[in-house]
C-alpha atoms as a PDB file:
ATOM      1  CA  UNK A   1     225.684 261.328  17.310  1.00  0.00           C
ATOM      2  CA  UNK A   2     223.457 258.378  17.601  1.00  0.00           C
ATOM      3  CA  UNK A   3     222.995 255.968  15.101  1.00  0.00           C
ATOM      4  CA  UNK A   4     219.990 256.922  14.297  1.00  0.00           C
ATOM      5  CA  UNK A   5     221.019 260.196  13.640  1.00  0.00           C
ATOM      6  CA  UNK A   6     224.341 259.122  11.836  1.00  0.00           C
ATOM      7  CA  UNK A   7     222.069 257.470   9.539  1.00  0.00           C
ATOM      8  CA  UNK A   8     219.753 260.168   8.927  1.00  0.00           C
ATOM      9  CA  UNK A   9     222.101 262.315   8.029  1.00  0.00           C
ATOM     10  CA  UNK A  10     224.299 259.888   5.915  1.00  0.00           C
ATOM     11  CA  UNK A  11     220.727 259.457   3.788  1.00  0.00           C
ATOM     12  CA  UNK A  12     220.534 263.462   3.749  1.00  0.00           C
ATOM     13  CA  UNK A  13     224.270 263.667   2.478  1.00  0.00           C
ATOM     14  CA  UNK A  14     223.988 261.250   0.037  1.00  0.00           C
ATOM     15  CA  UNK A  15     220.174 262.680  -1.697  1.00  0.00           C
ATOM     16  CA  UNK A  16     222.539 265.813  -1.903  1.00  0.00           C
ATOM     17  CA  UNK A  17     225.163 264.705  -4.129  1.00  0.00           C
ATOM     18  CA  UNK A  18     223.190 262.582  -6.259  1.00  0.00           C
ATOM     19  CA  UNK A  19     220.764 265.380  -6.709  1.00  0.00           C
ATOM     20  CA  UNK A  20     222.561 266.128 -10.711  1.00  0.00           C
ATOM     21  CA  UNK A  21     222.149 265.266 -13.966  1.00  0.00           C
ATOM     22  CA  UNK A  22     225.371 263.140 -14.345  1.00  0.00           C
ATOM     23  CA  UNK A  23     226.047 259.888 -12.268  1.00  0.00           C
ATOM     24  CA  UNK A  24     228.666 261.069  -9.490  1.00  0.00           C
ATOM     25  CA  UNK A  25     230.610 257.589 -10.019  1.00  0.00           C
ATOM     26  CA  UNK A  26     229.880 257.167 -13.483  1.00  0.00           C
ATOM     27  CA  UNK A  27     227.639 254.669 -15.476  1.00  0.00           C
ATOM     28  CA  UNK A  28     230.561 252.283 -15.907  1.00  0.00           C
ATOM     29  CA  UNK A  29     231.143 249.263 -13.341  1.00  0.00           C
ATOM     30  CA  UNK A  30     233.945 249.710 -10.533  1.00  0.00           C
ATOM     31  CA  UNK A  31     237.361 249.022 -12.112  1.00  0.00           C
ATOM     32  CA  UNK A  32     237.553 245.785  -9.535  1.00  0.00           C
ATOM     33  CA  UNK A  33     234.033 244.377 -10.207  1.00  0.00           C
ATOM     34  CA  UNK A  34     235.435 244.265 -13.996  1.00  0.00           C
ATOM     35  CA  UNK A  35     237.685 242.436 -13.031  1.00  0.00           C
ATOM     36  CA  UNK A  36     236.323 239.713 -10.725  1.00  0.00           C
ATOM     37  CA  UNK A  37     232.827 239.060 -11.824  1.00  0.00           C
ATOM     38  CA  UNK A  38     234.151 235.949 -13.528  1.00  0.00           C
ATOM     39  CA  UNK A  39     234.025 234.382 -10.478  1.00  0.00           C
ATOM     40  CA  UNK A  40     230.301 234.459 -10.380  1.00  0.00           C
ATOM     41  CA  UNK A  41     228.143 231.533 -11.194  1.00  0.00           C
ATOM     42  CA  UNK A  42     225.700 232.084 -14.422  1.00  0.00           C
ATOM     43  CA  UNK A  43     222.649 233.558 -13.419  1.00  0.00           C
ATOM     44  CA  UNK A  44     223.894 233.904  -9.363  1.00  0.00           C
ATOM     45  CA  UNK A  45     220.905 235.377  -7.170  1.00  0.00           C
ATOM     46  CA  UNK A  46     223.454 238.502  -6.517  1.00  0.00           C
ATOM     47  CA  UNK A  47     223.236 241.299  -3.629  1.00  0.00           C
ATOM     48  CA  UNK A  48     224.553 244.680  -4.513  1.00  0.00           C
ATOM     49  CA  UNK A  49     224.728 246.592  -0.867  1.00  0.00           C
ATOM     50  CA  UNK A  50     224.394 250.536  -0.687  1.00  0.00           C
ATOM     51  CA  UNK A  51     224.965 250.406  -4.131  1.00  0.00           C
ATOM     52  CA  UNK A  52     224.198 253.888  -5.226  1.00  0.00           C
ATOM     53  CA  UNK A  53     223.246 255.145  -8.734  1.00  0.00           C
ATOM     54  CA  UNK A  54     223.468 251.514  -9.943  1.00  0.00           C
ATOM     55  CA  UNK A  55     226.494 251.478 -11.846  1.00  0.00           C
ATOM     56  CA  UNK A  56     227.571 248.250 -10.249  1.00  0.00           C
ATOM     57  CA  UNK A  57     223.944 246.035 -10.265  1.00  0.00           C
ATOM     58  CA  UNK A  58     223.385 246.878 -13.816  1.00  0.00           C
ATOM     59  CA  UNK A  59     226.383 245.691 -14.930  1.00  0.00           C
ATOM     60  CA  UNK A  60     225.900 242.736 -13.241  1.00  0.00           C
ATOM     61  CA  UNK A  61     222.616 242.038 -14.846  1.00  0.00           C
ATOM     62  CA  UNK A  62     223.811 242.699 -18.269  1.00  0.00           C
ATOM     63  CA  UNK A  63     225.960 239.318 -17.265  1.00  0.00           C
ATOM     64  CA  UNK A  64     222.682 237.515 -16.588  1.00  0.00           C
ATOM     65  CA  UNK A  65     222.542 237.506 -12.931  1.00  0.00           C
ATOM     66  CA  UNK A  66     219.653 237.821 -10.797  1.00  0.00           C
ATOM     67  CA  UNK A  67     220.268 241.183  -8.885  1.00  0.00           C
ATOM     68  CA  UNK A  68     219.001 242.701  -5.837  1.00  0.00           C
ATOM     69  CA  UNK A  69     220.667 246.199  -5.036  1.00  0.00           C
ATOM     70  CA  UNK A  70     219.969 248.461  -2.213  1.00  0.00           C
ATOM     71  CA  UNK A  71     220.847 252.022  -0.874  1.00  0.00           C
ATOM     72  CA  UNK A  72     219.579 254.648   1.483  1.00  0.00           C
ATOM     73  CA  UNK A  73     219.486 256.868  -1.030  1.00  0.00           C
ATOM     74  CA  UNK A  74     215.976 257.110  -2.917  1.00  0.00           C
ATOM     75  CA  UNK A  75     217.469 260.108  -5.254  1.00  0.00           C
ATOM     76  CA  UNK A  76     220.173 257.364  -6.226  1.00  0.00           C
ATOM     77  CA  UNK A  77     218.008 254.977  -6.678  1.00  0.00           C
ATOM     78  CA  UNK A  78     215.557 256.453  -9.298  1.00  0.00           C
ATOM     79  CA  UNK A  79     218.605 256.882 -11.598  1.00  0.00           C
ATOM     80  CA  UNK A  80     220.183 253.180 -10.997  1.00  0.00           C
ATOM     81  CA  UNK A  81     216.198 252.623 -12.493  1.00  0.00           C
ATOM     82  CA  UNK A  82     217.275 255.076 -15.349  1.00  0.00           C
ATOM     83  CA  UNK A  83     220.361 253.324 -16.118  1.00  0.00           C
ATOM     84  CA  UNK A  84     218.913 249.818 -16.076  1.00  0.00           C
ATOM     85  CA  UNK A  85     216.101 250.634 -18.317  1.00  0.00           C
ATOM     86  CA  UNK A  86     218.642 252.330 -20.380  1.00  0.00           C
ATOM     87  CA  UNK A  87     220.672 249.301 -20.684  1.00  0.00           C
ATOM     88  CA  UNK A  88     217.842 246.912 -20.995  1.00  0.00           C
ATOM     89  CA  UNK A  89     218.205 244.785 -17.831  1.00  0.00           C
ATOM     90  CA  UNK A  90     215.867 244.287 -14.803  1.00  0.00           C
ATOM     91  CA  UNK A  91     217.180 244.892 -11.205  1.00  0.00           C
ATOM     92  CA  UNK A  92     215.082 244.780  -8.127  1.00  0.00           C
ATOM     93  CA  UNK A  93     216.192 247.601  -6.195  1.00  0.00           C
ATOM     94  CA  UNK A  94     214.590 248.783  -2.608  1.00  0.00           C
ATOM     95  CA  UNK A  95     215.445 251.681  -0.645  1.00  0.00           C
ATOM     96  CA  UNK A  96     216.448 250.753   2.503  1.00  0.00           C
ATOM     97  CA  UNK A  97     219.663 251.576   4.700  1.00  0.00           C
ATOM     98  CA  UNK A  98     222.361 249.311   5.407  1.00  0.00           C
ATOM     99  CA  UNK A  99     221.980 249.213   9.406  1.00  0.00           C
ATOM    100  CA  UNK A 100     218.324 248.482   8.553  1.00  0.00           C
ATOM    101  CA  UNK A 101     218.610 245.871   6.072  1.00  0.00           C
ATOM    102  CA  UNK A 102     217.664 242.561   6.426  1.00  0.00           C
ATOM    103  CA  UNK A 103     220.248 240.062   6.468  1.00  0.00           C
ATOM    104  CA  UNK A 104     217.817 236.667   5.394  1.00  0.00           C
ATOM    105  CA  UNK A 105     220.143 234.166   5.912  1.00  0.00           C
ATOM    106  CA  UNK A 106     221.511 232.285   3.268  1.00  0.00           C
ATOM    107  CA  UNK A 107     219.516 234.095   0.528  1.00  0.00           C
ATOM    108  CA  UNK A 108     222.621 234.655  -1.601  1.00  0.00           C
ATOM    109  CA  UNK A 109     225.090 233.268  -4.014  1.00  0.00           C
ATOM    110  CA  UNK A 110     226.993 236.445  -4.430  1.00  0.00           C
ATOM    111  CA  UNK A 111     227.119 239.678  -2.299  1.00  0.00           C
ATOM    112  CA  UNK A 112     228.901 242.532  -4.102  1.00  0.00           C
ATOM    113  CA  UNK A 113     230.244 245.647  -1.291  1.00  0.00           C
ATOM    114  CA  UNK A 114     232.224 248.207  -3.344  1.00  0.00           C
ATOM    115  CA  UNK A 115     233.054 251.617  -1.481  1.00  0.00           C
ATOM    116  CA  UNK A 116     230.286 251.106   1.252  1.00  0.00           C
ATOM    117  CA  UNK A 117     232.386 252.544   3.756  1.00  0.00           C
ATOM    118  CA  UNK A 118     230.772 255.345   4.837  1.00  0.00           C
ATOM    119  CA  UNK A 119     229.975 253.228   8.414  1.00  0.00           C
ATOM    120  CA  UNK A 120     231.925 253.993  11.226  1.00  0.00           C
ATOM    121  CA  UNK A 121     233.279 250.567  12.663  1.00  0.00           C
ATOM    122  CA  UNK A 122     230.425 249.393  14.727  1.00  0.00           C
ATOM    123  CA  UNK A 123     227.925 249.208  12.224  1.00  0.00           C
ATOM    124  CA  UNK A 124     230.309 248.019   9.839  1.00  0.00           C
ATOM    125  CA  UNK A 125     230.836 245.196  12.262  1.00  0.00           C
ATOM    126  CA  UNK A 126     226.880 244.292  11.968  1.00  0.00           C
ATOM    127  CA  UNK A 127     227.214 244.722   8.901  1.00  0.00           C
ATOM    128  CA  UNK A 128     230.022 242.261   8.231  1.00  0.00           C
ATOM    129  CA  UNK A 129     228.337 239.838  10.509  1.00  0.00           C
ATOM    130  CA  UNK A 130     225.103 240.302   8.139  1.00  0.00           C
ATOM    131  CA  UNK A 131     226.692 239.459   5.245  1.00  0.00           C
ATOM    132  CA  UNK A 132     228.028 236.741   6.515  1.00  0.00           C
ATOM    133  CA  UNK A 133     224.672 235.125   7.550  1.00  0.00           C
ATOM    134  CA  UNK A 134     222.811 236.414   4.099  1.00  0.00           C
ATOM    135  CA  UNK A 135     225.178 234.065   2.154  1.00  0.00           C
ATOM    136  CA  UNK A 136     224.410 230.820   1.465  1.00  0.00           C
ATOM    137  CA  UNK A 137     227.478 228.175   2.467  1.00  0.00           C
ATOM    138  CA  UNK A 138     229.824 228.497  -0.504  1.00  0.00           C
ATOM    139  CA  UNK A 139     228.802 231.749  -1.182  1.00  0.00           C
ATOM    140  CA  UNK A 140     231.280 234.379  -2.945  1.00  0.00           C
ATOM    141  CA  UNK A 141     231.958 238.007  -1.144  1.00  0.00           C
ATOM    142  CA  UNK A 142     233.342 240.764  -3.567  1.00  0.00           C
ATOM    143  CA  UNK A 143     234.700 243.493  -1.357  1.00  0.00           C
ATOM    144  CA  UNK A 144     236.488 246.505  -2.600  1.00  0.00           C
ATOM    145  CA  UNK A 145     237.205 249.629  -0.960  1.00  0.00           C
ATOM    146  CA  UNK A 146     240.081 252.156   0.417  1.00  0.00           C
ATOM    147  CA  UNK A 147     242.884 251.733   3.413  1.00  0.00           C
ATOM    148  CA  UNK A 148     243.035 253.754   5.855  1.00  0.00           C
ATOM    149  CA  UNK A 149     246.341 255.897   3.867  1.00  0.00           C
ATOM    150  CA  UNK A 150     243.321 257.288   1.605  1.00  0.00           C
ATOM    151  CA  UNK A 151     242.570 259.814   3.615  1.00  0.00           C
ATOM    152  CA  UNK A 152     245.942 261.376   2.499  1.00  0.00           C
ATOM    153  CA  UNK A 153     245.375 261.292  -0.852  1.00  0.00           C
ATOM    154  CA  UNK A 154     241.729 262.849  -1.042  1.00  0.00           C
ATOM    155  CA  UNK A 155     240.657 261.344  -3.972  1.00  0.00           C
ATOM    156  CA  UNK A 156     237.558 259.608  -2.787  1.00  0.00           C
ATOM    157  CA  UNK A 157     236.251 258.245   0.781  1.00  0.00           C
ATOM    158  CA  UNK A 158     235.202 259.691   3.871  1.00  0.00           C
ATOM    159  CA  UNK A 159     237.689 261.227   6.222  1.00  0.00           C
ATOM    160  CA  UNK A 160     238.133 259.220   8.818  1.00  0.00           C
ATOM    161  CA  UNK A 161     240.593 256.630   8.358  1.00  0.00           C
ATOM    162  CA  UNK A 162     238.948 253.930  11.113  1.00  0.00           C
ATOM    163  CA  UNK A 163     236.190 253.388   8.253  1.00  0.00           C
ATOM    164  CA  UNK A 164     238.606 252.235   6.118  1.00  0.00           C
ATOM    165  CA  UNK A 165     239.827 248.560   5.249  1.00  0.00           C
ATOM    166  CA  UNK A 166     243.012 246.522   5.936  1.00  0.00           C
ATOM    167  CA  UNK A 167     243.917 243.277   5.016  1.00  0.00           C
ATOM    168  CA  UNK A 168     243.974 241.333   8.328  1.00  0.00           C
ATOM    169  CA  UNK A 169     240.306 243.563   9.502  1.00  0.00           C
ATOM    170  CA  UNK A 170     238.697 241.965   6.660  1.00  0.00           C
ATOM    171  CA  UNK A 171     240.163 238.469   7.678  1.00  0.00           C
ATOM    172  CA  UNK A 172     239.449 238.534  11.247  1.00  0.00           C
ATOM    173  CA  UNK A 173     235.844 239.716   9.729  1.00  0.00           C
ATOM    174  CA  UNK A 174     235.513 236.518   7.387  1.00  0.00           C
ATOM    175  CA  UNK A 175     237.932 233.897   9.365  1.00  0.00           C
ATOM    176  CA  UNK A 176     238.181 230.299   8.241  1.00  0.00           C
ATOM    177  CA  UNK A 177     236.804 231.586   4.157  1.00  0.00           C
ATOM    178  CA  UNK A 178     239.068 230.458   1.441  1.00  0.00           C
ATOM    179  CA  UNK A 179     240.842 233.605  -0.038  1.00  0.00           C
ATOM    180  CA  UNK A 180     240.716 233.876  -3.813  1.00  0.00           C
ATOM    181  CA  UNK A 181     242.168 237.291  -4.427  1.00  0.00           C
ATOM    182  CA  UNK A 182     243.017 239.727  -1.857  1.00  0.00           C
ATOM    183  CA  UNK A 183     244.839 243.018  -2.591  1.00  0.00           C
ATOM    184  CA  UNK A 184     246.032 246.490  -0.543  1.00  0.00           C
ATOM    185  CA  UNK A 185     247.310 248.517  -3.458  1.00  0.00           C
ATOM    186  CA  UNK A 186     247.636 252.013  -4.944  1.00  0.00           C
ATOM    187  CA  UNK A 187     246.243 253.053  -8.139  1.00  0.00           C
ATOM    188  CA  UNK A 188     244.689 256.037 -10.616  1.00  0.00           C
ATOM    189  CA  UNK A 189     241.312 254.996 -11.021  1.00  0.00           C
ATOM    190  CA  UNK A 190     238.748 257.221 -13.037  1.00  0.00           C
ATOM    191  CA  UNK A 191     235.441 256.567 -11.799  1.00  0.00           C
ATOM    192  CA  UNK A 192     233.062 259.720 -12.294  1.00  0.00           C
ATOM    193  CA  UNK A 193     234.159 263.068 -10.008  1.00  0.00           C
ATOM    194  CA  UNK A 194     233.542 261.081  -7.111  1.00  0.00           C
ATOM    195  CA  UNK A 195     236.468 258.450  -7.555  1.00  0.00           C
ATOM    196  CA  UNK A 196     239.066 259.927  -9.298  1.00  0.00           C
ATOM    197  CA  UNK A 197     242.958 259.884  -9.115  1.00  0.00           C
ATOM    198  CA  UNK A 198     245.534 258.440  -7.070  1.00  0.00           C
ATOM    199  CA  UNK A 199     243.966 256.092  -4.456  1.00  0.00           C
ATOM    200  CA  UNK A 200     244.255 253.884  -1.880  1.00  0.00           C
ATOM    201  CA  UNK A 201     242.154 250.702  -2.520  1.00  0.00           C
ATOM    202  CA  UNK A 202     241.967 246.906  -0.889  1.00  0.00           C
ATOM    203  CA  UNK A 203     240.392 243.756  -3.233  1.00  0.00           C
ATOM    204  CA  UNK A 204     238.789 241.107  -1.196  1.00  0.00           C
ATOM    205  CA  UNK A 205     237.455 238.728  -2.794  1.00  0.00           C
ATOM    206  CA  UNK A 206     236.679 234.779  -0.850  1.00  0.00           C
ATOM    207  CA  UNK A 207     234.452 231.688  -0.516  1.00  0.00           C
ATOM    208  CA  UNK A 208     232.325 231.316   2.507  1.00  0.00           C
ATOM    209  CA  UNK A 209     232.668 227.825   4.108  1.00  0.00           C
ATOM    210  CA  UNK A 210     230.591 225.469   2.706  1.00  0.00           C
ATOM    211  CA  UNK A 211     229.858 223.656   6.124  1.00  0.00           C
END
């Protein structure tokens, strides 16, 4: 299958099982973004990639930031607009897919990636090389995801176990950023029907070099 075609079909997948009256992940921010989103800045210009029904740019803008979020999905995206205007906050979100998105360099202070692994390893590596270039030098990456022993546990995640994360992919991805917290861990995490149960899950969380 073509990229193209990949894509199309990852946009068609994803309409499909956001197409309900609940939120698939839940309303309530990932466990991990909980968590770390004391190491943002007040009121950091944030990026929230393929972020789905919203749960994770809304929460940020409750804290004040300055949110963009995107996703392929546009079914996903009207009720991440639900959710903020539920919860009072503004969030700019576009519908766009992530092999289309455009990477403006150094645009960010913050770029938030939880569960975006739906992208088989060569547009994951454009994708790590665009995130890279869209944050600004001392800018903070907040990556969280599964390893590849997910695919075991079926709790969550795609099937194929090269989409998944490891600890030294994700540093060859970033090398020479300062590390604040990284993570390859098992846990039960309860995160709508989508995410829930016993699963397989890597924290990365690091500065970009300033220079």
């Amino acid at each position: 299958m073509t990229g193209g075609a990949l894509g199309g079909a990852i946009h068609k997948m994803w309409n499909a099982r956001y197409d309900r009256e609940d939120y698939l992940f839940g309303t309530e921010p990932a466990g991990f973004l909980e968590a770390h989103a004391h190491v943002l800045a007040p009121r950091s210009r944030v990026l929230c990639v393929a972020d789905g029904e919203g749960r994770n740019s809304v929460y940020l803008a409750g804290r004040g930031h300055h949110v963009t979020a995107f996703d392929a999905s546009h079914v996903g995206i009207a009720k991440a607009r639900k959710l903020a205007a539920q919860r009072g906050v503004t969030v700019d979100f576009r519908e766009a897919r992530v092999e289309e998105w455009e990477w403006t360099p150094g645009a960010w202070d913050a770029v938030v990636a939880v569960f975006i692994q739906f992208s088989p390893p060569d547009v994951r590596r454009k994708v790590f090389e665009g995130i890279a270039s869209t944050l600004r030098p001392g800018g903070q990456l907040l990556m969280h995801g599964y390893a590849p022993r997910q695919v075991e546990y079926g709790t969550g995640g795609p099937p194929q176990a090269g989409n998944m994360y490891t600890l030294p992919l994700l540093e060859e991805a970033f090398p020479g950023w300062h590390v604040l917290d990284k993570a390859d861990y098992d846990a039960e995490i309860e995160e709508g029907e989508g995410h829930a149960g016993l699963s397989a899950l890597v924290d990365f969380v690091a500065l970009k070099p300033a220079r």
